[in-house]
PDB file of N, CA and C in Angstrom:
ATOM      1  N   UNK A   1       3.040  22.632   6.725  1.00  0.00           N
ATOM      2  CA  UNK A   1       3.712  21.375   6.975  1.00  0.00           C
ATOM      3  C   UNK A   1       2.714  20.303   7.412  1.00  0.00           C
ATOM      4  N   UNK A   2       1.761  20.958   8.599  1.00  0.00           N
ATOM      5  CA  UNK A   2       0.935  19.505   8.761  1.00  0.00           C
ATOM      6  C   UNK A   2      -0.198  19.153   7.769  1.00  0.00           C
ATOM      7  N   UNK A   3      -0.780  20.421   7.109  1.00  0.00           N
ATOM      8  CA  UNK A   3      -1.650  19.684   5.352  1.00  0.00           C
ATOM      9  C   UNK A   3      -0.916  18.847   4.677  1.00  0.00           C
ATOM     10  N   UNK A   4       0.573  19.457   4.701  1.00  0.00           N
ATOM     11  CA  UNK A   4       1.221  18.296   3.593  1.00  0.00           C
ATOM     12  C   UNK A   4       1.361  16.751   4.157  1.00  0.00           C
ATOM     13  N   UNK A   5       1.723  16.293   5.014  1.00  0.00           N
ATOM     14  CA  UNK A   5       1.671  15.696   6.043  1.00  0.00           C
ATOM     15  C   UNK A   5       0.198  14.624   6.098  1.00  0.00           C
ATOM     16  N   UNK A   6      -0.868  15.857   6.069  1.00  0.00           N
ATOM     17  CA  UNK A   6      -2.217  15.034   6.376  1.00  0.00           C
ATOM     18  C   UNK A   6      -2.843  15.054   4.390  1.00  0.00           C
ATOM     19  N   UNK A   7      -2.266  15.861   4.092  1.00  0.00           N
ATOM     20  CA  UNK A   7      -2.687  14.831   2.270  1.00  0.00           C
ATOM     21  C   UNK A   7      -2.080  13.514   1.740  1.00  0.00           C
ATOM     22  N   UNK A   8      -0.691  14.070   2.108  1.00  0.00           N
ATOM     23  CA  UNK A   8      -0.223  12.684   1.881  1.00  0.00           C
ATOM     24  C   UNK A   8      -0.302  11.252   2.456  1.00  0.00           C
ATOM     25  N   UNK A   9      -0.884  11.418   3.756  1.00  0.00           N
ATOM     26  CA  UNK A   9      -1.872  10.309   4.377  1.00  0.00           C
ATOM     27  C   UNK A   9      -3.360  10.288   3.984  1.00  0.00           C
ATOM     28  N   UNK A  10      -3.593  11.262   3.983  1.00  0.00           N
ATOM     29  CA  UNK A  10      -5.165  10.734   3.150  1.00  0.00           C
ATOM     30  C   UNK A  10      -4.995  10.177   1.870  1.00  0.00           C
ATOM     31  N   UNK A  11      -3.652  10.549   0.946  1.00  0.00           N
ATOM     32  CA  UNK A  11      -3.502   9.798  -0.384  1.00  0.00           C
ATOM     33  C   UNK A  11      -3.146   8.724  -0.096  1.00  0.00           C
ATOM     34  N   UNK A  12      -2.560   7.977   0.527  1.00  0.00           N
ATOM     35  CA  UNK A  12      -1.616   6.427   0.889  1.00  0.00           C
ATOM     36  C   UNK A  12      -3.004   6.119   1.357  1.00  0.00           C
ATOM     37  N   UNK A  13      -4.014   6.418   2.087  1.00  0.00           N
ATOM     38  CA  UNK A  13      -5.149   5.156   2.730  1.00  0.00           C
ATOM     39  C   UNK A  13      -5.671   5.405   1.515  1.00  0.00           C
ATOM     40  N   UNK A  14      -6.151   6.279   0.708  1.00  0.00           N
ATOM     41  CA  UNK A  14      -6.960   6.089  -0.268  1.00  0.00           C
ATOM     42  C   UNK A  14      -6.750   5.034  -1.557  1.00  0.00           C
ATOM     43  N   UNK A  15      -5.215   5.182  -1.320  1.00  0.00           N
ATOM     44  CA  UNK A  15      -4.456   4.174  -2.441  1.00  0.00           C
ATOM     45  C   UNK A  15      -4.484   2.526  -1.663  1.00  0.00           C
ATOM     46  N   UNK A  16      -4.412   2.778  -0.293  1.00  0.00           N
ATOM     47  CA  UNK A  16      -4.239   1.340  -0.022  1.00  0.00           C
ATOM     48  C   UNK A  16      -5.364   0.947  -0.024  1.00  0.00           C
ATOM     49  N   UNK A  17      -6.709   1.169   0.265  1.00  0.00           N
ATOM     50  CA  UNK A  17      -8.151   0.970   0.388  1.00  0.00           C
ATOM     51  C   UNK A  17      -8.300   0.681  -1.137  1.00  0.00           C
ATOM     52  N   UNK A  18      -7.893   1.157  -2.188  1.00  0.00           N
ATOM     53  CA  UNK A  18      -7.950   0.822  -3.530  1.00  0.00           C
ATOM     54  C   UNK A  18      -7.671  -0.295  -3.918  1.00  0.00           C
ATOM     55  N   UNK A  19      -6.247  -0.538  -3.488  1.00  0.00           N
ATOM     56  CA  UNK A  19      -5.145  -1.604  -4.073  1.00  0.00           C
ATOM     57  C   UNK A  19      -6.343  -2.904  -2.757  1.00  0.00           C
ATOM     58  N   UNK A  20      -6.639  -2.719  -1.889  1.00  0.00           N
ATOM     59  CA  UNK A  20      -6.994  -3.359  -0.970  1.00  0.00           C
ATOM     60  C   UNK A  20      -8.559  -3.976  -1.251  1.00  0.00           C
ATOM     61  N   UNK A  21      -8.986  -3.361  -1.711  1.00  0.00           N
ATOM     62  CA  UNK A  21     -10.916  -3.937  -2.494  1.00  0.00           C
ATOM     63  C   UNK A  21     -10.356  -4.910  -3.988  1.00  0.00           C
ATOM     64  N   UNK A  22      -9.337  -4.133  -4.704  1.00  0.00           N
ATOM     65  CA  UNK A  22      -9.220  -5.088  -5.825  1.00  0.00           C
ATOM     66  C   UNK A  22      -8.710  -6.348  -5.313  1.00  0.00           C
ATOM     67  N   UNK A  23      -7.703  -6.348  -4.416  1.00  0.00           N
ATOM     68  CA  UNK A  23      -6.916  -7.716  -4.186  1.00  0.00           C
ATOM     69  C   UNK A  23      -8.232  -8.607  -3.795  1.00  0.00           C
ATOM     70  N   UNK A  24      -8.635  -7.849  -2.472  1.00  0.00           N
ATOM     71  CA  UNK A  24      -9.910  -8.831  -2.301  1.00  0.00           C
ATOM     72  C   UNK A  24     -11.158  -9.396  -2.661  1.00  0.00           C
ATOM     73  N   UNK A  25     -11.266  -8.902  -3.824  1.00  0.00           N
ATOM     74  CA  UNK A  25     -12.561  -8.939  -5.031  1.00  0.00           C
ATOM     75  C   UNK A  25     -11.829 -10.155  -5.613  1.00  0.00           C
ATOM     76  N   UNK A  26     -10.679  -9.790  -6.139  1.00  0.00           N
ATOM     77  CA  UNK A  26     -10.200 -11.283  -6.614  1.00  0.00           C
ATOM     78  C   UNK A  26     -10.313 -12.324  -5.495  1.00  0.00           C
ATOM     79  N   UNK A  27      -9.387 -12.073  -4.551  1.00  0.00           N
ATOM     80  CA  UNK A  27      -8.985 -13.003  -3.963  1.00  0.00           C
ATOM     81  C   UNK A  27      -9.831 -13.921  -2.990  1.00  0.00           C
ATOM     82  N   UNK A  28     -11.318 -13.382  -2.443  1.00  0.00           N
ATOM     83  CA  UNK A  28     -12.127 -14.196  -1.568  1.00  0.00           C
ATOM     84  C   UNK A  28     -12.998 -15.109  -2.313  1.00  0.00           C
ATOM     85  N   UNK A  29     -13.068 -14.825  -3.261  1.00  0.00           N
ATOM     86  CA  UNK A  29     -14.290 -15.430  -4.181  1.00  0.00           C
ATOM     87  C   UNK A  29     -13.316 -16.305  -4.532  1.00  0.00           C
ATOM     88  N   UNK A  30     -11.702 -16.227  -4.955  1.00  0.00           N
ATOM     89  CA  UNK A  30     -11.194 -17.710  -4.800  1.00  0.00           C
ATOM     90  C   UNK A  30     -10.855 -18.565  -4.144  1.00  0.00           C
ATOM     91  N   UNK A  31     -10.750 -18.042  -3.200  1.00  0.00           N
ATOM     92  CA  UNK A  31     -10.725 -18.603  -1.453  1.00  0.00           C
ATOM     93  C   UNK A  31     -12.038 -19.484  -1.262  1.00  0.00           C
ATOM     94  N   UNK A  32     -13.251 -18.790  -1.589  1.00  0.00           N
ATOM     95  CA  UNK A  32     -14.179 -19.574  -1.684  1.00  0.00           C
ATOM     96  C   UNK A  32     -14.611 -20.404  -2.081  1.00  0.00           C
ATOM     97  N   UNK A  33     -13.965 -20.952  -3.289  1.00  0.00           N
ATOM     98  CA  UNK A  33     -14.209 -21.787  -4.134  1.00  0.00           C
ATOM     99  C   UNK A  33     -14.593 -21.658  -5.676  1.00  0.00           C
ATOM    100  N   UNK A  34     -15.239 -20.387  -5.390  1.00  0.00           N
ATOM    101  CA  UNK A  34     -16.076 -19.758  -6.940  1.00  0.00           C
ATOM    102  C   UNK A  34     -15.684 -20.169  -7.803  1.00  0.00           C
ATOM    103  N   UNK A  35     -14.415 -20.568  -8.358  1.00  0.00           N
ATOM    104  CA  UNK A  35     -13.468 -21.209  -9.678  1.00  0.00           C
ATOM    105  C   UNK A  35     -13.571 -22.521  -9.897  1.00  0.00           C
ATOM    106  N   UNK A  36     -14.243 -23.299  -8.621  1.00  0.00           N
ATOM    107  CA  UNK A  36     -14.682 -24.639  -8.759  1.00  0.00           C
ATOM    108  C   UNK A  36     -15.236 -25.232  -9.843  1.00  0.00           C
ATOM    109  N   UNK A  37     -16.168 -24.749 -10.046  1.00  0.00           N
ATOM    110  CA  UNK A  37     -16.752 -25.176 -11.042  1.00  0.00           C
ATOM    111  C   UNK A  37     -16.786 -25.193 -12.602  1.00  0.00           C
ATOM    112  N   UNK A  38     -15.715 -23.814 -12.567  1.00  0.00           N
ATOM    113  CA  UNK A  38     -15.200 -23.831 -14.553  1.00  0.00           C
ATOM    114  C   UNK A  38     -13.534 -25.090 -14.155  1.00  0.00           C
ATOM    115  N   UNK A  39     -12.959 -24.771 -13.211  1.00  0.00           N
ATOM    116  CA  UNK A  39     -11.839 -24.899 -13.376  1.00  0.00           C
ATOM    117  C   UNK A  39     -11.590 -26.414 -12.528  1.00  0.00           C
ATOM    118  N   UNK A  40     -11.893 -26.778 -11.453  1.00  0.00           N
ATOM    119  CA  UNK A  40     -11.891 -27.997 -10.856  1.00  0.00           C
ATOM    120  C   UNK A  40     -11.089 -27.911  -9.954  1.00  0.00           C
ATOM    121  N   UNK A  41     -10.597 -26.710  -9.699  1.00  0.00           N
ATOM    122  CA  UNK A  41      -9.923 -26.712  -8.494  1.00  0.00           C
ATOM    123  C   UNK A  41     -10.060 -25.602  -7.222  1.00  0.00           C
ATOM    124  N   UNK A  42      -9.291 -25.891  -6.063  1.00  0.00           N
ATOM    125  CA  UNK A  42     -10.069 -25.371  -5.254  1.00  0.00           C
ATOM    126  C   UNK A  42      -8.201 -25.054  -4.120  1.00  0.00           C
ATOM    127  N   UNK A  43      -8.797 -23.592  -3.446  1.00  0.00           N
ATOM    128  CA  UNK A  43      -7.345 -23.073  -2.809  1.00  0.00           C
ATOM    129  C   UNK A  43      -7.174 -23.514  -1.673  1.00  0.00           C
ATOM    130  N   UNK A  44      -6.494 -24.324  -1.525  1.00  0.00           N
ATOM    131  CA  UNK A  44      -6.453 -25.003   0.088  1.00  0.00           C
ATOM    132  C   UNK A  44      -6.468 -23.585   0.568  1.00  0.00           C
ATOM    133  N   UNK A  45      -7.183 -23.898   2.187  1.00  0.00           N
ATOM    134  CA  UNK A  45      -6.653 -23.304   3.237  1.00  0.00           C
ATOM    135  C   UNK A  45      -5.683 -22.240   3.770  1.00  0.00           C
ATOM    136  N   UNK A  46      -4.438 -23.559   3.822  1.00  0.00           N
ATOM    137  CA  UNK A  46      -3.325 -22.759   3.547  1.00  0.00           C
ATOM    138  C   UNK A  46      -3.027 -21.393   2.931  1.00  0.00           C
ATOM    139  N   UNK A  47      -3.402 -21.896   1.748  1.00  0.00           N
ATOM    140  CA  UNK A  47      -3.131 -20.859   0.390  1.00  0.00           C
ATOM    141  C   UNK A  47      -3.669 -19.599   0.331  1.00  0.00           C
ATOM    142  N   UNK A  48      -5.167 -19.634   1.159  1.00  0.00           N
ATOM    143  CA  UNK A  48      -5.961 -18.581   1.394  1.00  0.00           C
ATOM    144  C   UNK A  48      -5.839 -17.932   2.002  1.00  0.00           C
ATOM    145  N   UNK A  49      -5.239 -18.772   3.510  1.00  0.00           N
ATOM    146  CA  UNK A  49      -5.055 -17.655   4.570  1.00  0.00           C
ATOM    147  C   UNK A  49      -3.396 -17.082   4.440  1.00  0.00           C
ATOM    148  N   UNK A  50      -2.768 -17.394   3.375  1.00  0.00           N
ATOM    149  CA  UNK A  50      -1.419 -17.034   3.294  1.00  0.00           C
ATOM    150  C   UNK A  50      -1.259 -15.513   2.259  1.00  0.00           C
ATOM    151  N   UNK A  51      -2.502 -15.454   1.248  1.00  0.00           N
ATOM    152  CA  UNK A  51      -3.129 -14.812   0.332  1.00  0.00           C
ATOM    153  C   UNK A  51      -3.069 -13.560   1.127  1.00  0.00           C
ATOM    154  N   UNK A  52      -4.415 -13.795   1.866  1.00  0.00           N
ATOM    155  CA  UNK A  52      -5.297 -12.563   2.878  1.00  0.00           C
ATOM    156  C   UNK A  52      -4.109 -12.016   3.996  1.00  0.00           C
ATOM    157  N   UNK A  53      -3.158 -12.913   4.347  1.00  0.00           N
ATOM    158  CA  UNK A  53      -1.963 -11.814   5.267  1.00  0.00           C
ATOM    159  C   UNK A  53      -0.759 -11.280   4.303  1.00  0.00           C
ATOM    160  N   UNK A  54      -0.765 -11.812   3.327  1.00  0.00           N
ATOM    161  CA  UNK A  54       0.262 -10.609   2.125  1.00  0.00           C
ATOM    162  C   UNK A  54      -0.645  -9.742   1.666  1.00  0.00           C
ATOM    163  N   UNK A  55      -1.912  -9.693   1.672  1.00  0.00           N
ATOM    164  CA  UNK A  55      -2.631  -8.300   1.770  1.00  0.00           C
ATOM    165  C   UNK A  55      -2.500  -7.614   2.873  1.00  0.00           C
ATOM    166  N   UNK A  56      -2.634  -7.897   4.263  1.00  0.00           N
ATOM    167  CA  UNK A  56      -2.273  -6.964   5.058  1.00  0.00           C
ATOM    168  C   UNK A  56      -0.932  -6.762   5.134  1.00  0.00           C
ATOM    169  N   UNK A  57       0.112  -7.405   4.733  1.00  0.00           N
ATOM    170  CA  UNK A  57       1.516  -6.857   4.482  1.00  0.00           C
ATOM    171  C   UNK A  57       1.807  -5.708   3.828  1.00  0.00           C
ATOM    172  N   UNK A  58       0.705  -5.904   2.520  1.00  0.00           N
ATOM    173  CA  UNK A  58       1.368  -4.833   1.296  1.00  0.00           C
ATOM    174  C   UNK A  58       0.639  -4.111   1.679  1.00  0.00           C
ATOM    175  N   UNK A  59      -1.090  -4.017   2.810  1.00  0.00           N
ATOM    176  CA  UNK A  59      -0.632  -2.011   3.129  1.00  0.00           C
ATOM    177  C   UNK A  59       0.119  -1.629   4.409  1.00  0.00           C
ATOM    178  N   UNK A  60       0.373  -2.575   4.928  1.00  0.00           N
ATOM    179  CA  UNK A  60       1.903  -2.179   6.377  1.00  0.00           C
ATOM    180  C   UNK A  60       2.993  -1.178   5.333  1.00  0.00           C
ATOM    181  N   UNK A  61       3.504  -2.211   4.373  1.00  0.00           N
ATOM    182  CA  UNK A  61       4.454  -1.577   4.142  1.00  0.00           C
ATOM    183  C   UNK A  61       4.191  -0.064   2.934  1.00  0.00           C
ATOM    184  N   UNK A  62       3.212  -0.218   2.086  1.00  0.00           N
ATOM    185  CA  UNK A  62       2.762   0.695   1.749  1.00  0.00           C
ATOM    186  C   UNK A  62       2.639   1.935   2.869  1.00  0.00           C
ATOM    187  N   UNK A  63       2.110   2.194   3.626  1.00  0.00           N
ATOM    188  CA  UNK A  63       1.766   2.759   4.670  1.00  0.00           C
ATOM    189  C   UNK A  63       3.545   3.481   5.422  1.00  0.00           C
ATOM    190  N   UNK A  64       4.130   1.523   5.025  1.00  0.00           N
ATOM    191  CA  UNK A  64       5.800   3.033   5.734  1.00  0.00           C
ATOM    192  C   UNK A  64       5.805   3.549   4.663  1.00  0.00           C
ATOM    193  N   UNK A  65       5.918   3.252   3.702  1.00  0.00           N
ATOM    194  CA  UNK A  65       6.289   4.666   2.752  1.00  0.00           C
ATOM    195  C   UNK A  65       6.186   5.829   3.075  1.00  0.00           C
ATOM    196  N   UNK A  66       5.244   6.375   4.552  1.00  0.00           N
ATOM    197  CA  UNK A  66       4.824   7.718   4.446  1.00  0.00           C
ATOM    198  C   UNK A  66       6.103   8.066   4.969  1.00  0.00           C
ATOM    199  N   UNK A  67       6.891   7.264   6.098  1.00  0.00           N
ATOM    200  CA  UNK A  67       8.427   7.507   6.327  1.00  0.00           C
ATOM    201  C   UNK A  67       9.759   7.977   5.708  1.00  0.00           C
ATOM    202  N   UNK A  68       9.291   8.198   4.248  1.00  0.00           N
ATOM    203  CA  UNK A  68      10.181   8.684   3.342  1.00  0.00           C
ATOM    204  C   UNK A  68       9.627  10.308   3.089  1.00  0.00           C
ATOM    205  N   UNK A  69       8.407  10.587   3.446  1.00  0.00           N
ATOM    206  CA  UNK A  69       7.815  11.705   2.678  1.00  0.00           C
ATOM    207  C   UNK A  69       8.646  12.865   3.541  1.00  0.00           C
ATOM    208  N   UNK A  70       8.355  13.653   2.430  1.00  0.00           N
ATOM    209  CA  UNK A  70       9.294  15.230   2.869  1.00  0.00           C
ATOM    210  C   UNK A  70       8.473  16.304   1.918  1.00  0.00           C
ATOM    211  N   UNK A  71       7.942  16.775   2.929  1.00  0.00           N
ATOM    212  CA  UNK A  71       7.048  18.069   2.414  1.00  0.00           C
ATOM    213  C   UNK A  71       7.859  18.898   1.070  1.00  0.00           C
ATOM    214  N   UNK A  72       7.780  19.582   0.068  1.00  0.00           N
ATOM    215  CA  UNK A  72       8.003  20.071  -0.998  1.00  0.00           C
ATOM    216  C   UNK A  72       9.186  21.166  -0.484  1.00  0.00           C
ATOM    217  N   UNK A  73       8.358  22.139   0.026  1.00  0.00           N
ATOM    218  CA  UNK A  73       9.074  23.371   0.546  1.00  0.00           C
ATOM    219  C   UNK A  73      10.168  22.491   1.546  1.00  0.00           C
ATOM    220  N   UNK A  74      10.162  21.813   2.654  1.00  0.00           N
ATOM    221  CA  UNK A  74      11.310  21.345   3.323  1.00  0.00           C
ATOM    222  C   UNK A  74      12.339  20.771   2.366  1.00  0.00           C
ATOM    223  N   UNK A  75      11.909  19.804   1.125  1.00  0.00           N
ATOM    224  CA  UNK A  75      13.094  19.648   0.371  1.00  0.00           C
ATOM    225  C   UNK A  75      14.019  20.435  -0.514  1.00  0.00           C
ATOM    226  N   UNK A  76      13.102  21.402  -0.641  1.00  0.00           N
ATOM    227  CA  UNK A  76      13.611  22.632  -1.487  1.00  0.00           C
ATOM    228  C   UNK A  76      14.916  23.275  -0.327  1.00  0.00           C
ATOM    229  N   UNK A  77      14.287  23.561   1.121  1.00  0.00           N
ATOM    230  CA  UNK A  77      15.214  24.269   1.886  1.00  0.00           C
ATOM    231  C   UNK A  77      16.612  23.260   2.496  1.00  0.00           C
ATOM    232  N   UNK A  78      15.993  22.148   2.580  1.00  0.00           N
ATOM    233  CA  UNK A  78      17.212  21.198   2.272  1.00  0.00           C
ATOM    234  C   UNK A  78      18.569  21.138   1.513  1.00  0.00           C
ATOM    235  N   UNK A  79      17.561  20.917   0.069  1.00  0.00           N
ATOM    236  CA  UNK A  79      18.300  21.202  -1.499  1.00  0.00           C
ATOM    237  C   UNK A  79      19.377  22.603  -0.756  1.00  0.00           C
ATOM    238  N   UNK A  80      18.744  23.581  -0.617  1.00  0.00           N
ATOM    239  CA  UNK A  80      19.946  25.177  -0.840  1.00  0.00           C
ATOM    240  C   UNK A  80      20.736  25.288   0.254  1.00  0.00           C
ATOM    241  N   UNK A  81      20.376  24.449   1.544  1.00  0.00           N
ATOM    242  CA  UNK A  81      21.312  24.381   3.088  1.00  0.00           C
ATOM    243  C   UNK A  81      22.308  23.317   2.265  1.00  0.00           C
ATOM    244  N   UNK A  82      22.302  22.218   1.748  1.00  0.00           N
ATOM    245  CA  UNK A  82      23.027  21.768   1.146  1.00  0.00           C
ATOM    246  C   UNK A  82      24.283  22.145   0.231  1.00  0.00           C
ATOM    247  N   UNK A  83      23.580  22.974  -0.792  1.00  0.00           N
ATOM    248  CA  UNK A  83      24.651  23.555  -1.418  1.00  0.00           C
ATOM    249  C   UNK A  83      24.912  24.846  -0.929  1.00  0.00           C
ATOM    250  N   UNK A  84      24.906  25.133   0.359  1.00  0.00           N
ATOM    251  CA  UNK A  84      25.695  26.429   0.642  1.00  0.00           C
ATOM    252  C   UNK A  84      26.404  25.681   1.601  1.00  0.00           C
ATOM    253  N   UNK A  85      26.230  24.825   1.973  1.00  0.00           N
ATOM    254  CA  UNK A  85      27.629  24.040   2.777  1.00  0.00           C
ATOM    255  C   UNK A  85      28.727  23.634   1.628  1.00  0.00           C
ATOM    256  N   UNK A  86      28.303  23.052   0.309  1.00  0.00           N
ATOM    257  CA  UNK A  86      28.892  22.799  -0.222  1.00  0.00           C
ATOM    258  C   UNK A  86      30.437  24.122  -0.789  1.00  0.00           C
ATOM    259  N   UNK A  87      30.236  24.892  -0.570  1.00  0.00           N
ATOM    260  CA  UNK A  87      30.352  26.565  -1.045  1.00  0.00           C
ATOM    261  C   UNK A  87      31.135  26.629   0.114  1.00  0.00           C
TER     262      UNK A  87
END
């Protein structure tokens, strides 16, 4: 129970650390300006720092997700306590 437990948290940081380098590979270098110069425009402020905290949103809530998890074998014994009540 606690491997399953501690894989499935080592998989969610590994996924959010993923999802979390791409957002910000895009997203600082436009924050910065970098697009200035093909494109002529530039991300207010605002826009940037509104950017960079819906990244830390989406791994908060990524992260509850682990609140749904249910080890394999516990859902299985679930599943058959279930249908022998049903019975």
């Amino acid at each position: 129970l606690a491997f399953d437990i501690s894989r499935a948290t080592l998989k969610r940081i590994k996924l959010n650390l993923g999802l979390s380098l791409v957002y910000n590979t895009i997203g600082i270098p436009a924050a910065a300006g970098l697009l200035f110069p093909w494109t002529g425009m530039t991300l207010p402020p605002w826009a940037a720092s509104f950017a960079m905290a819906m990244s830390s949103v989406c791994v908060v809530c990524s992260s509850l997700t682990l609140n749904f998890f249910t080890p394999e074998d516990l859902a299985a014994e679930n599943a058959r306590d279930q249908a022998r009540r049903r019975e």
